[in-house]
Structures are given as structure tokens and as C-alpha cells.
Protein backbone atom coordinates (compact mmCIF):
# COMPACT_ATOMS: atom_id res chain seq x y z
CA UNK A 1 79.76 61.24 57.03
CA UNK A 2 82.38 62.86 54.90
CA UNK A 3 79.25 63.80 52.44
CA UNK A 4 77.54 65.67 55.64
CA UNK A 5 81.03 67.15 56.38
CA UNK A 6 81.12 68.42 52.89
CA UNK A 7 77.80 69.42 52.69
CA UNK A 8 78.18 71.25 56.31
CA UNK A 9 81.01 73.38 54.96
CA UNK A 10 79.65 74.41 51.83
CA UNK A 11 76.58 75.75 53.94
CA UNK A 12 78.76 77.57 55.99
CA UNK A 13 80.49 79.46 53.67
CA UNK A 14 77.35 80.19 51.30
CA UNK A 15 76.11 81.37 54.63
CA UNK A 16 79.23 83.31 55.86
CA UNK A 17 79.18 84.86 51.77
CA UNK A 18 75.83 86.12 51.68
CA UNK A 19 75.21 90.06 52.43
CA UNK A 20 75.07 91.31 55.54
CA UNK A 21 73.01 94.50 56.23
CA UNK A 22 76.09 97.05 57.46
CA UNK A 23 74.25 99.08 60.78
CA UNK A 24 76.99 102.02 59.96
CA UNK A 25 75.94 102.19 56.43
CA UNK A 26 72.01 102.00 57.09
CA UNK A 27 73.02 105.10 59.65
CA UNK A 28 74.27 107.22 57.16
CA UNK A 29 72.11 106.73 54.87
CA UNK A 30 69.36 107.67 57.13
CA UNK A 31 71.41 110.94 58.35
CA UNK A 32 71.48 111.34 54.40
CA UNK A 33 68.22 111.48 53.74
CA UNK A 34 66.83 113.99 56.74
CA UNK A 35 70.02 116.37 55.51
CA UNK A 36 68.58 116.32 52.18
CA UNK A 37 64.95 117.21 53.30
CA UNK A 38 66.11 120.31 55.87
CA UNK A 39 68.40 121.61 52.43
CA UNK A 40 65.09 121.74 50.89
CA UNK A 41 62.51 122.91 53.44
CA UNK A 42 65.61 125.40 54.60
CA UNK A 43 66.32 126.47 50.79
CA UNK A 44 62.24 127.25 50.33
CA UNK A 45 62.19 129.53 53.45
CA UNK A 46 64.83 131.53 52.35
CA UNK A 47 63.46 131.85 49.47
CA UNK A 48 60.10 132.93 51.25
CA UNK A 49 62.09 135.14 53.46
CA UNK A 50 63.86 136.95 50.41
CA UNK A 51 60.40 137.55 48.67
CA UNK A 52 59.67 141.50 49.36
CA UNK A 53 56.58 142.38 51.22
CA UNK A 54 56.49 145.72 49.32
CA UNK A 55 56.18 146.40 45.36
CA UNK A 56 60.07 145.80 43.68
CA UNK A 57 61.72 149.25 43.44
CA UNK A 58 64.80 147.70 40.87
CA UNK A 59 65.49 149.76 38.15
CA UNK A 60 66.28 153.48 37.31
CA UNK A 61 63.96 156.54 38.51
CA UNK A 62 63.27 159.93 38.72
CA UNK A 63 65.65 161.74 41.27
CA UNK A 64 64.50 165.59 41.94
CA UNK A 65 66.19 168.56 44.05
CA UNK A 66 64.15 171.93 44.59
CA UNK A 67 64.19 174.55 47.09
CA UNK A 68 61.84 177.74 47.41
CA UNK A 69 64.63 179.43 45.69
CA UNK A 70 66.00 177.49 42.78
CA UNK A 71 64.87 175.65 39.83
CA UNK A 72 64.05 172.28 39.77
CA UNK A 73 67.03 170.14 39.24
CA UNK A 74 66.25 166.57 37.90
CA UNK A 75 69.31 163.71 37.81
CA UNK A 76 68.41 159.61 38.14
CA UNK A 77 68.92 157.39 40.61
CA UNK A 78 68.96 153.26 40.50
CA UNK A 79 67.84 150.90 42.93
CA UNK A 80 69.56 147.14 42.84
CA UNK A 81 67.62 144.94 45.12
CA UNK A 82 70.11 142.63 47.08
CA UNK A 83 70.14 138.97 46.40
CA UNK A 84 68.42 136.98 49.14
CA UNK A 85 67.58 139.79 51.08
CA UNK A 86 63.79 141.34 51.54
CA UNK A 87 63.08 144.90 50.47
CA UNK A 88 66.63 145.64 50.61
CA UNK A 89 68.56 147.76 47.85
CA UNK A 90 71.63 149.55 46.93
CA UNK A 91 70.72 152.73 45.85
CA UNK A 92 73.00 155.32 44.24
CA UNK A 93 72.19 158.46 41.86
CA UNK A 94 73.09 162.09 40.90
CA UNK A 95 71.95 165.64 39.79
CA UNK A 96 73.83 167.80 37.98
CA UNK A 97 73.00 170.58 36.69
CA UNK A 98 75.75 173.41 35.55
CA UNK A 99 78.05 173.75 39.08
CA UNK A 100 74.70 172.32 40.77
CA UNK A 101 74.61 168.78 41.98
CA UNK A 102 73.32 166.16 44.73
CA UNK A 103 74.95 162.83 45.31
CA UNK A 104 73.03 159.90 46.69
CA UNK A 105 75.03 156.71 47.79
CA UNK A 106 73.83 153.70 50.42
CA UNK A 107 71.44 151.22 51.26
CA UNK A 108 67.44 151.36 51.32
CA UNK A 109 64.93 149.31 53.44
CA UNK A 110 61.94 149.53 52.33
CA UNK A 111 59.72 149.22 56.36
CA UNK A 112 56.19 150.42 55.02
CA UNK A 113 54.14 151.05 51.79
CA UNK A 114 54.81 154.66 52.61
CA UNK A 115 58.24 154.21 54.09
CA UNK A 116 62.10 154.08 52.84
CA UNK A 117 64.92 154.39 55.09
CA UNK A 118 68.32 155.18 53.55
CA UNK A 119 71.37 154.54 55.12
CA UNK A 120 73.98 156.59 53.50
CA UNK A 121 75.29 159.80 52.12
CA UNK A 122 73.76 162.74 50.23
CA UNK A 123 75.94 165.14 49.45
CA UNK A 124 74.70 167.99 47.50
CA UNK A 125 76.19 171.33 46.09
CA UNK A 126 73.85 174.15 45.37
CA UNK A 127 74.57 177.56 44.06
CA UNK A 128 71.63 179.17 45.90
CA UNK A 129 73.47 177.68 48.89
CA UNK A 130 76.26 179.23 50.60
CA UNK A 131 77.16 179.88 47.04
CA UNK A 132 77.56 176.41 45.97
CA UNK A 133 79.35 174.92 49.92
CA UNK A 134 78.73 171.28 49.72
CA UNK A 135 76.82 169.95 52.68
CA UNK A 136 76.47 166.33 53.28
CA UNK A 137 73.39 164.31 55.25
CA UNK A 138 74.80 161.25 56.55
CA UNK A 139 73.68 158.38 58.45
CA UNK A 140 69.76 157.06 58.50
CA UNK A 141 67.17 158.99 56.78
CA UNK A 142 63.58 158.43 56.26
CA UNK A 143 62.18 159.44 52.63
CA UNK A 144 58.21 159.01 53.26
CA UNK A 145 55.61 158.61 50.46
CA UNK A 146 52.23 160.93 50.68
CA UNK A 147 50.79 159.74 47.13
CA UNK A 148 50.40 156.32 47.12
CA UNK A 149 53.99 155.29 46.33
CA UNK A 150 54.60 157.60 43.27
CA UNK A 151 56.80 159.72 45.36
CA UNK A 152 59.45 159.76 48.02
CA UNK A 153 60.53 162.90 50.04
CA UNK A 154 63.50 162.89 52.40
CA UNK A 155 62.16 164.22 55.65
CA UNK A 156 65.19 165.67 56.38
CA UNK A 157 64.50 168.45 54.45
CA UNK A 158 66.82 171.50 56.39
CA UNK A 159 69.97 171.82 54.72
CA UNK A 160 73.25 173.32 55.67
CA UNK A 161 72.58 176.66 55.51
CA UNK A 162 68.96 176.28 57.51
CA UNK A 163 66.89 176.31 54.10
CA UNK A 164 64.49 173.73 53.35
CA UNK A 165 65.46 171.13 50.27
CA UNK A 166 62.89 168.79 49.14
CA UNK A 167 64.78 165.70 47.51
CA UNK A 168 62.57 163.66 46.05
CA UNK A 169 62.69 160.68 43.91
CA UNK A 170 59.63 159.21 41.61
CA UNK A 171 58.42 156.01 40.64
């Protein structure tokens, strides 16, 4: 009897020792495991959503001011696409040319193949001009492409004094 007692006991506590499966811990680890899965499948559509639908403007271009009665004045002007975000850029750029000179300074969206729109200011300072009066174009303005994307024109093209600019820039 004291042999079955023992024997009793020592079953037990091998019994009472042995590893339990925790309900909390299985939880968790579940909870875990789905997090993991939407980090990924959330990480690959915003990387899909950050991919432009358009060709990458980045870099430095051609920036161009002429009106019927000046030269052509020719300055540069750098697009830097914004992390994470699609077809979007920080644009900023300048002519100058003697007292001459036009300021570009915002943000582009690039809607169409044949569209831009630029939030921002253009200031500009022209000789031929009110003799040089700056006059500034603020707010949204559409540049529009009529060669295949070699060339932008602002379609706002009357200026201050009720001329016609054409600011252009080339890629």
C-alpha cells in the first residue's frame, strides 16, 4: 500500500510538472502572426500605390521664358519626386538673365501624360514688362504638354501687364 501511495504521488507530480499549453500565449501568438502578414500585404500596396503611373520627371531640366517681345531667357529647374507619394514632386527653378528673371517654387502632380499641375509661386521680373515690375502667379496652374511630353507650357500665359508669357520647361 505505501508502494501504491508512493507510486500515486510521484504520478501526480510528473503529471502536475509536465507543460501545459498556455490559451493566452497560443492567442498572441496567433494575433502575432496575422499582424505580421497585414505589415506585409499593407507595406507592398504602398509600395504599389507610390509607383508613378506617368514617366519619372526627377532630375534637372530645361526651364524657358519668352514673350513676343523679348529674347529667350533660359534658367533650370529640378524636380524631386516625394518619397511614397505617386507622381508627386517638389519643383523649384530660376532664370536670370541680366535684371531679367522668373522664380518657380511648389509642388507638381503629374494627372495626365499631357498634364502637370503646379501648386505654387512664379514670380518673374521682366524688363520688357512694366520695366522690370515683378508680377507673381500664385496658386494652381496647369502646364500642358502638346509634343508628346518633351515640353510643358503654363497655360496661364497673360502676365501682369496683359502680355502673353510662354514659360515653358523641357524634358
Amino acid at each position: 500500500m505505501k508502494k501504491n501511495l508512493i507510486l500515486a504521488i510521484a504520478g501526480m507530480l510528473a503529471f502536475s510538472c509536465a507543460k501545459k499549453n498556455n490559451p493566452k500565449t497560443e492567442s498572441i501568438s496567433t494575433v502575432d502572426s496575422i499582424n505580421a502578414e497585414r505589415t506585409k500585404i499593407n507595406d507592398s500596396i504602398k509600395a504599389l500605390n507610390s509607383k508613378n503611373r506617368f514617366k519619372d520627371f526627377s532630375g534637372s531640366h530645361k526651364f524657358v521664358y519668352q514673350n513676343d517681345s523679348s529674347p529667350k531667357y533660359s534658367g533650370s529647374v529640378n524636380f524631386t519626386k516625394i518619397e511614397g507619394e505617386r507622381d508627386n514632386y517638389n519643383v523649384s527653378g530660376n532664370i536670370k538673365s541680366g535684371e531679367n528673371s522668373v522664380n518657380l517654387k511648389g509642388f507638381v502632380q503629374v494627372v495626365t501624360a499631357k498634364h502637370m499641375n503646379f501648386t505654387g509661386e512664379i514670380t518673374q521680373s521682366i524688363s520688357d514688362n512694366d520695366n522690370g515690375k515683378s508680377y507673381t502667379r500664385k496658386g494652381t496652374k496647369t502646364f500642358m504638354s502638346k509634343d508628346g511630353g518633351k515640353t510643358y507650357r503654363l497655360q496661364d500665359m497673360i502676365n501682369g501687364s496683359g502680355f502673353v508669357d510662354y514659360i515653358d520647361i523641357h524634358f
